[in-house]
C-alpha atoms as a PDB file:
ATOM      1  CA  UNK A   1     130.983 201.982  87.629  1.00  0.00           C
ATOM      2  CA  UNK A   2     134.110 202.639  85.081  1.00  0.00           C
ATOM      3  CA  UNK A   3     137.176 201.062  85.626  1.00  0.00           C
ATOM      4  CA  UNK A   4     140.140 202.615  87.155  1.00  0.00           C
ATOM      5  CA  UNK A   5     142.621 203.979  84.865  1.00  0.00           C
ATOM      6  CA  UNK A   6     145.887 202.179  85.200  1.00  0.00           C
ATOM      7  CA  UNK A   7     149.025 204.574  85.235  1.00  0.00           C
ATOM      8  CA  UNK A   8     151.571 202.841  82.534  1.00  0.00           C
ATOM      9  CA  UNK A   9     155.536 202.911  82.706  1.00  0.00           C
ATOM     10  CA  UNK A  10     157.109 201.318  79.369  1.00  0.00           C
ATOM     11  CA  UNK A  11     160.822 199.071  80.250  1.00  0.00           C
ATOM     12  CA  UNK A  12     162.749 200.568  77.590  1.00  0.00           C
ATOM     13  CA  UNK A  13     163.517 203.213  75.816  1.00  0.00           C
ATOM     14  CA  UNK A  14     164.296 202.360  72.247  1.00  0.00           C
ATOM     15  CA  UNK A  15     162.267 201.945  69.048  1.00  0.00           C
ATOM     16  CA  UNK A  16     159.783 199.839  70.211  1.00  0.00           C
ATOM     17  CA  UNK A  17     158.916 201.635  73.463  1.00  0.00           C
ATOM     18  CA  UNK A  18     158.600 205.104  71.542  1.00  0.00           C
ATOM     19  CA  UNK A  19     155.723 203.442  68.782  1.00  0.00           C
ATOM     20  CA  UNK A  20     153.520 201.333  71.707  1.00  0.00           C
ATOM     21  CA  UNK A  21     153.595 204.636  74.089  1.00  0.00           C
ATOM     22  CA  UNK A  22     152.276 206.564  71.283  1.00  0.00           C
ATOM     23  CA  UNK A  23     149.489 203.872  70.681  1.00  0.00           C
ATOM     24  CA  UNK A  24     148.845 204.281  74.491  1.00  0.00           C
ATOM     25  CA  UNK A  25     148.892 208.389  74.502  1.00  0.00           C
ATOM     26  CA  UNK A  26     146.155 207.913  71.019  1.00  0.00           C
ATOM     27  CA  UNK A  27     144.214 205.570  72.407  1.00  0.00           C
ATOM     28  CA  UNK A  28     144.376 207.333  75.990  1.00  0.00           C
ATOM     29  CA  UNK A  29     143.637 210.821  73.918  1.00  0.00           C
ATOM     30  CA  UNK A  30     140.811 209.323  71.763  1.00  0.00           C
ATOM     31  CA  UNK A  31     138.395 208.412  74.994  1.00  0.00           C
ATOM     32  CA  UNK A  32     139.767 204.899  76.148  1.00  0.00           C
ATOM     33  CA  UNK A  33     140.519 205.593  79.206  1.00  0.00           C
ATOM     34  CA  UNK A  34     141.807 202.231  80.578  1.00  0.00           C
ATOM     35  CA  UNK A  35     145.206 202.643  80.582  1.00  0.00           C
ATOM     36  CA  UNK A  36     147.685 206.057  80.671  1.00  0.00           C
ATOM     37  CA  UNK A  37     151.449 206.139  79.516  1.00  0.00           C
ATOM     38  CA  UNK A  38     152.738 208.222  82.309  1.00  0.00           C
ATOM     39  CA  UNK A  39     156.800 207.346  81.298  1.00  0.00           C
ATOM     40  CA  UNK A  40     159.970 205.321  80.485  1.00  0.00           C
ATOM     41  CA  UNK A  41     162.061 203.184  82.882  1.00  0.00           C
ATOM     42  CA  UNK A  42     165.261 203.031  81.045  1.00  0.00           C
ATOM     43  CA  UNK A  43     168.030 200.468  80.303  1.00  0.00           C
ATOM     44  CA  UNK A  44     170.834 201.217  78.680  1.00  0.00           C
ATOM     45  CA  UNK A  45     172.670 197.927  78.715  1.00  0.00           C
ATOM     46  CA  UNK A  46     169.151 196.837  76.822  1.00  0.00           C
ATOM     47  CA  UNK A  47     167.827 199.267  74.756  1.00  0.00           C
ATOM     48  CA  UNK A  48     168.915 202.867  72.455  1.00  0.00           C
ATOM     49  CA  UNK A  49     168.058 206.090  74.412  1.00  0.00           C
ATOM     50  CA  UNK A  50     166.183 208.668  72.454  1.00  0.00           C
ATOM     51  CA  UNK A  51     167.484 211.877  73.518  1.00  0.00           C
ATOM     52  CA  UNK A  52     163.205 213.530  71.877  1.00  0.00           C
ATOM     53  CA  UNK A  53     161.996 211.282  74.977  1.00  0.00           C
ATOM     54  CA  UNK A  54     164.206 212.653  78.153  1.00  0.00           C
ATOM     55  CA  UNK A  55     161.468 214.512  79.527  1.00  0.00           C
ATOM     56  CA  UNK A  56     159.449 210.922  79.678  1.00  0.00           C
ATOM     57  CA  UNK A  57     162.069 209.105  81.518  1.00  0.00           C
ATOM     58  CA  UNK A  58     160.983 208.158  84.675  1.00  0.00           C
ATOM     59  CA  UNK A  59     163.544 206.285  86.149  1.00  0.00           C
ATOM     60  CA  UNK A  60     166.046 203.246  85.883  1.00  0.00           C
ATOM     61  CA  UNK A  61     165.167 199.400  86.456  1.00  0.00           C
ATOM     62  CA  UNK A  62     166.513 200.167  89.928  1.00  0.00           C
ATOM     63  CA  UNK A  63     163.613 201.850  90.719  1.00  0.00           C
ATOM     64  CA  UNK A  64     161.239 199.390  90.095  1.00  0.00           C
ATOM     65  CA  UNK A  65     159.967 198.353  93.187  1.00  0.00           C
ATOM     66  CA  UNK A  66     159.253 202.083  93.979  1.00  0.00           C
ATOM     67  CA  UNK A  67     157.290 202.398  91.311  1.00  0.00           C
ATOM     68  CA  UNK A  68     155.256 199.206  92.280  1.00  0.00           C
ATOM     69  CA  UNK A  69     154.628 200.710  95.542  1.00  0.00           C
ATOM     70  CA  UNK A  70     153.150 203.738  93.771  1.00  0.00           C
ATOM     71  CA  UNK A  71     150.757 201.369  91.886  1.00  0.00           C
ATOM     72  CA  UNK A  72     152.136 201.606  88.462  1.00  0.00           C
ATOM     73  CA  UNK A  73     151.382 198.906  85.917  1.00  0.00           C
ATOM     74  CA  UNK A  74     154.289 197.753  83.512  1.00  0.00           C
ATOM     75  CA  UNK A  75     154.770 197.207  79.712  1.00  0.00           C
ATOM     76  CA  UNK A  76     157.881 195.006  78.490  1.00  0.00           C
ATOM     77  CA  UNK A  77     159.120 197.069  75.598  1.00  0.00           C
ATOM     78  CA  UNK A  78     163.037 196.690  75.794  1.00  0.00           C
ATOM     79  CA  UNK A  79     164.565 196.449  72.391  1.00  0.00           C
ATOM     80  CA  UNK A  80     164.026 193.408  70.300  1.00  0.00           C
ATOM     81  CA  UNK A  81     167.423 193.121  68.512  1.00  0.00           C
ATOM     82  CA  UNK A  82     169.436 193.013  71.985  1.00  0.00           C
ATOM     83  CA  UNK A  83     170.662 189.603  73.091  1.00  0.00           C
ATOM     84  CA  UNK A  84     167.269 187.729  73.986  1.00  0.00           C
ATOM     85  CA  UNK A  85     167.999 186.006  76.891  1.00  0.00           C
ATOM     86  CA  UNK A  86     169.571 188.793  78.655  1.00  0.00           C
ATOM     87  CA  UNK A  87     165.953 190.834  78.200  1.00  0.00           C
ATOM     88  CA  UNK A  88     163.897 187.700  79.436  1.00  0.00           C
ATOM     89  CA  UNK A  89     166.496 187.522  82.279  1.00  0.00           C
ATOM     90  CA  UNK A  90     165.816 190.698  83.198  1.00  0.00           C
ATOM     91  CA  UNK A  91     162.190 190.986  82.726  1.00  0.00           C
ATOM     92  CA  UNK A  92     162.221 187.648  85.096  1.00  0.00           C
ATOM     93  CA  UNK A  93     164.724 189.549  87.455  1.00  0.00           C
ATOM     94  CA  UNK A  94     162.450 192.420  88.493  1.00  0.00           C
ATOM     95  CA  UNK A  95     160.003 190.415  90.425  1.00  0.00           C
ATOM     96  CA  UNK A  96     156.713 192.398  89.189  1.00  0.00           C
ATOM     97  CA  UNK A  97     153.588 191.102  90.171  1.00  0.00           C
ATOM     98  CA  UNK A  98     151.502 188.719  87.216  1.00  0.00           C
ATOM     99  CA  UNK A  99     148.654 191.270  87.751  1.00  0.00           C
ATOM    100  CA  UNK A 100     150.838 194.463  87.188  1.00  0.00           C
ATOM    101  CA  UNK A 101     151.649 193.080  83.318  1.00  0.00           C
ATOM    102  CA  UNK A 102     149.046 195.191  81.632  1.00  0.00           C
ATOM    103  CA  UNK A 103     148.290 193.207  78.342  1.00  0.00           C
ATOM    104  CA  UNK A 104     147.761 196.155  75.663  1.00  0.00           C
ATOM    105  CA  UNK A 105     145.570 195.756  72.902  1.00  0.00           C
ATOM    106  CA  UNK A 106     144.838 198.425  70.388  1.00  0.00           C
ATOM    107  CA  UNK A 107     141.514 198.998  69.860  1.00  0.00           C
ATOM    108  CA  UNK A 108     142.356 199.211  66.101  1.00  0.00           C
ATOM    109  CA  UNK A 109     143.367 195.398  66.188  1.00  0.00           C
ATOM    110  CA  UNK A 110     141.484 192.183  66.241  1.00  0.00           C
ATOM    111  CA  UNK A 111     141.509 189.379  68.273  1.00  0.00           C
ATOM    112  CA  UNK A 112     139.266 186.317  68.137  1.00  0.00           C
ATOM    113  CA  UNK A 113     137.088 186.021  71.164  1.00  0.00           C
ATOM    114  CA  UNK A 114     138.512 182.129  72.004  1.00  0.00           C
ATOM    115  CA  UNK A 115     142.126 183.442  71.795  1.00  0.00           C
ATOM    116  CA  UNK A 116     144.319 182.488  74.590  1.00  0.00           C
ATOM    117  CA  UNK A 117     146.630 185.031  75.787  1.00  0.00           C
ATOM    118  CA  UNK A 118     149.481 185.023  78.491  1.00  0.00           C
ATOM    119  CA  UNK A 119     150.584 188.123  80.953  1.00  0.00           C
ATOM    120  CA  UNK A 120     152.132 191.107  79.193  1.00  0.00           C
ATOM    121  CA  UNK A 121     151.350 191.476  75.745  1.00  0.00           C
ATOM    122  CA  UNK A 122     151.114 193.621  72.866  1.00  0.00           C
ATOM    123  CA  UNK A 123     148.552 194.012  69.685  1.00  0.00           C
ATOM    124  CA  UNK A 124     149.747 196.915  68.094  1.00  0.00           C
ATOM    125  CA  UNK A 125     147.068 198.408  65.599  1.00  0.00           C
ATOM    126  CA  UNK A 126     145.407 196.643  62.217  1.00  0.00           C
ATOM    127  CA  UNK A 127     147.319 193.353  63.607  1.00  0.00           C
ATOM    128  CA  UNK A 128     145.095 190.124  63.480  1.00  0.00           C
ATOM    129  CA  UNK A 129     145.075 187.043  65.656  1.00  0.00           C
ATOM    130  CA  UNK A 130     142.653 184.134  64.799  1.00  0.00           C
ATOM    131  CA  UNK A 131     140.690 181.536  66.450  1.00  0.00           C
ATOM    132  CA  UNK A 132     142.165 179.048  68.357  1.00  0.00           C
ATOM    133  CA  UNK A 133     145.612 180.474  68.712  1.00  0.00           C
ATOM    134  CA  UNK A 134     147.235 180.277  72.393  1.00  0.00           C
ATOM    135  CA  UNK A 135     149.783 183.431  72.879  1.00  0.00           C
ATOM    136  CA  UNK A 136     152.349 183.057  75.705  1.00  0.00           C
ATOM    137  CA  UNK A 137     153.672 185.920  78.571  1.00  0.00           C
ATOM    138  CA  UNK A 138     155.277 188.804  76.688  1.00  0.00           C
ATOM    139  CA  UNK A 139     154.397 188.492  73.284  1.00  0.00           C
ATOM    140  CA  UNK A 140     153.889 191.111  71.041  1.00  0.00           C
ATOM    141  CA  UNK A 141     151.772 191.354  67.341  1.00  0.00           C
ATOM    142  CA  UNK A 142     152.799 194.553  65.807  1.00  0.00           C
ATOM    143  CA  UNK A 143     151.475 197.205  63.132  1.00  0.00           C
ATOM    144  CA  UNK A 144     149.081 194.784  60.735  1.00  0.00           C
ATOM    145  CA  UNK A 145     150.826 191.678  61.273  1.00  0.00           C
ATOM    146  CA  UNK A 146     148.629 188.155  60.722  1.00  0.00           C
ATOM    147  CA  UNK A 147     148.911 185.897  63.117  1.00  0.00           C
ATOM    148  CA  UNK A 148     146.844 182.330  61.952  1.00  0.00           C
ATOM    149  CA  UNK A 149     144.294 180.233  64.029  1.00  0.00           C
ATOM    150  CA  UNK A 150     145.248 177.348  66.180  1.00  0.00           C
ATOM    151  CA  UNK A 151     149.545 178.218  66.798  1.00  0.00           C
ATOM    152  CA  UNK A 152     150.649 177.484  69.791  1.00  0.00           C
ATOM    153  CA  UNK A 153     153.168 180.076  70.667  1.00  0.00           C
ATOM    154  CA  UNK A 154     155.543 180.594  73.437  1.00  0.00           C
ATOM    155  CA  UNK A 155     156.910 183.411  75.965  1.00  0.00           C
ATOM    156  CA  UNK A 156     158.636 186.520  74.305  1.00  0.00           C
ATOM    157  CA  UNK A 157     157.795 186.091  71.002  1.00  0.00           C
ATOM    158  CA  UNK A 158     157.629 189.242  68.291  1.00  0.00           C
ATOM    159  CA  UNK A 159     155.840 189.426  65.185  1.00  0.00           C
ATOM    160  CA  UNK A 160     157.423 192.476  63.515  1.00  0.00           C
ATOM    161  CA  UNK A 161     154.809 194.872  61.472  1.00  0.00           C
ATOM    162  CA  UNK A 162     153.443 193.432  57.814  1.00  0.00           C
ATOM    163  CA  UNK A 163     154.218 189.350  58.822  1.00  0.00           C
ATOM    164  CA  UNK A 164     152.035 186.461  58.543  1.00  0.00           C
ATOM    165  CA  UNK A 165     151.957 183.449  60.645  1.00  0.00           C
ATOM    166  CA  UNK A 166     150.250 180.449  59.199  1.00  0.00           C
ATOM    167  CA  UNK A 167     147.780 177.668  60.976  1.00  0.00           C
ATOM    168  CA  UNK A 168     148.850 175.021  63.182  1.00  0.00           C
ATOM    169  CA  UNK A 169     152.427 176.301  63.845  1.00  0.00           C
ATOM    170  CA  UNK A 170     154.199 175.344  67.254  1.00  0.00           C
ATOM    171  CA  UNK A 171     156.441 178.674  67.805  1.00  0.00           C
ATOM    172  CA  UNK A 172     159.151 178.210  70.795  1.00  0.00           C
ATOM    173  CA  UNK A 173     160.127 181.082  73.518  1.00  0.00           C
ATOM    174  CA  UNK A 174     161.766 183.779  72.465  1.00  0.00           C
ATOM    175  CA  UNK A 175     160.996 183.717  68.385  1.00  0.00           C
ATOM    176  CA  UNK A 176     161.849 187.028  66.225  1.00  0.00           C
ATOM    177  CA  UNK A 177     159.476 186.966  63.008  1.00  0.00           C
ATOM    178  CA  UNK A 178     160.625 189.845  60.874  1.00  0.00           C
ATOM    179  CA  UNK A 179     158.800 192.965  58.818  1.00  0.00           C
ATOM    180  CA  UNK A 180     157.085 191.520  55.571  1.00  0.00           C
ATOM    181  CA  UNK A 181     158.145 187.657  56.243  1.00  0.00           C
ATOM    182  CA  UNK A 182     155.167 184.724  55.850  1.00  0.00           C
ATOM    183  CA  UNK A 183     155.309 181.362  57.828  1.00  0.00           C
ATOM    184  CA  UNK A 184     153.733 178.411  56.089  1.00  0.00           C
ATOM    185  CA  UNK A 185     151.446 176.439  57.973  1.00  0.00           C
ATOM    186  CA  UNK A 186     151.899 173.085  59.907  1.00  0.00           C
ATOM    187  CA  UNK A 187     155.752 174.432  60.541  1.00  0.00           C
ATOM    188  CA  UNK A 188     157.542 173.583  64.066  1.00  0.00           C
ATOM    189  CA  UNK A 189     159.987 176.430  64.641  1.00  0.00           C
ATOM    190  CA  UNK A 190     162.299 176.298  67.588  1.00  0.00           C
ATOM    191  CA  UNK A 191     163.427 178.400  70.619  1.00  0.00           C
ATOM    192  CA  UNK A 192     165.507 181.719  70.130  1.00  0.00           C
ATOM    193  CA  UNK A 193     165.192 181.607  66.787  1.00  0.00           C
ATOM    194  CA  UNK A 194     165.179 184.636  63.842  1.00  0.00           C
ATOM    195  CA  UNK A 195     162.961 185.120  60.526  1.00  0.00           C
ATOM    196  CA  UNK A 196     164.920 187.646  58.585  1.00  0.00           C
ATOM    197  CA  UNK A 197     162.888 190.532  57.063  1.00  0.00           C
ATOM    198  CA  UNK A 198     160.710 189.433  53.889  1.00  0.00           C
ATOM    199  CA  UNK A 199     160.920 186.146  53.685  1.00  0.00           C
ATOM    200  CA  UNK A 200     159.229 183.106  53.215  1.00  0.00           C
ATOM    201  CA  UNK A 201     159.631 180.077  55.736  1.00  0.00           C
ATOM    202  CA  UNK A 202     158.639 176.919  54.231  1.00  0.00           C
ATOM    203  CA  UNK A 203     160.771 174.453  56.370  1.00  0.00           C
ATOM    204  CA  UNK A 204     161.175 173.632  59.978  1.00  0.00           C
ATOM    205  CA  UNK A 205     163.637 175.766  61.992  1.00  0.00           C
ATOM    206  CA  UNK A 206     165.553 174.018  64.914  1.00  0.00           C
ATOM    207  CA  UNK A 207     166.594 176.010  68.473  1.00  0.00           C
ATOM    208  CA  UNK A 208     168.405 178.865  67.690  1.00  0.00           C
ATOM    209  CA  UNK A 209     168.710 179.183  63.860  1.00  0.00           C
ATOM    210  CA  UNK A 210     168.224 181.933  61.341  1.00  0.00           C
ATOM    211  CA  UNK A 211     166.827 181.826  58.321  1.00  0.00           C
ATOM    212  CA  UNK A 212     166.164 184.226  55.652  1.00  0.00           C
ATOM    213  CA  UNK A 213     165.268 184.067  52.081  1.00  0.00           C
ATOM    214  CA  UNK A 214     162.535 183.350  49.438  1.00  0.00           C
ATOM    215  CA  UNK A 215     162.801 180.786  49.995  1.00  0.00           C
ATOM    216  CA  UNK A 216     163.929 181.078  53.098  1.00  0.00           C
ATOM    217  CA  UNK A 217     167.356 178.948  54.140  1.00  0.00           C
ATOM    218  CA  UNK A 218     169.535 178.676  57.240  1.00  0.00           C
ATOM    219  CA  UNK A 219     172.119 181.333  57.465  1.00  0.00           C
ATOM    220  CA  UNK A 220     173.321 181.014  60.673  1.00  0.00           C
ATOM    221  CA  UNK A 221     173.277 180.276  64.329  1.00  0.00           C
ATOM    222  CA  UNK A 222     171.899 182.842  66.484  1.00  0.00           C
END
């Protein structure tokens, strides 16, 4: 017996909600059947409305527990360049059910068979994650970014499209790693912290910092 299709509403209504519902709607279109973008539940505190996507919009955060009741299944897509810990605080705030975090994996994308994954994550197609890597709750691997074997990531994490994550990196909560930017391995970097776009992290980053660069140096506090 085939599984049952599980209706999808994307939190936010920005950039990155607009590219992972169209993976959804191709994937959905091309026979793969397991999940169905059915709409946006927008914040606009969190996230840039796209006025191409109105007819999509489903309803506010406020709604949320409606739409739980209806048996929808959620994707965390709220905008990656708001302020950090006001999206995890609201993604905590809603109070949806582990088992209605649909973990989305393209079918384009690869992911080694002894990879551990949290709740609520996104692969996003030609992206690669190796052996022996642990992913935590919200984390998302976009367009052909490399992710290495045997990191140990945390919650809310985002590998932007083209990076590369080395080996035997420990990666805190809430870590930005930009478009085009490599991490070498055995690197510790720390909580809340930023990889500017297209560069090259050779040293340790502490809670909080941002560095950018090739080489890549501290800039700033974030």
């Amino acid at each position: 017996m085939s599984e049952k299709t599980k209706n999808i509403l994307i939190i936010g209504t920005g950039a990155n909600a607009s590219v992972i519902s169209q993976s959804l709607i191709e994937t959905f279109n091309n026979g793969d059947i397991k999940y169905k973008f059915c709409g946006y539940i927008e914040d606009k505190t969190l996230s840039i409305n796209f006025d191409n996507k109105n007819q999509f919009i489903t309803g506010s955060i406020t709604d949320i527990q409606r739409f739980i009741d209806e048996d929808y299944y959620f994707i965390n897509a709220t905008e990656v360049n708001s302020d950090l810990r006001q999206r995890m605080s609201l993604i905590e705030s809603l109070n949806i059910p582990v088992e209605r975090w649909v973990s989305f994996i393209h079918p384009l994308s690869y992911i080694a068979p002894n990879l551990d994954m949290g709740y609520g994550c996104v692969v996003m197609p030609y992206a690669i994650s190796q052996p022996g890597t642990k992913l935590g709750n919200f984390c998302t691997i976009m367009f052909g970014a490399i992710m290495g074997h045997d990191n140990n990531v945390g919650d809310h994490c985002f590998f932007d499209s083209g990076s590369i994550s080395g080996a035997y990196l420990t990666i805190g909560n809430g870590v930005y790693v930009g478009i085009n930017s490599t991490i070498r391995e055995f690197l510790k970097i720390g909580n809340y912290s930023r990889i500017g776009i297209g560069s090259i992290l050779l040293k340790e980053v502490a809670d909080e910092e941002v560095w950018v660069g090739n080489p890549a140096k501290f800039y700033k506090k974030s």
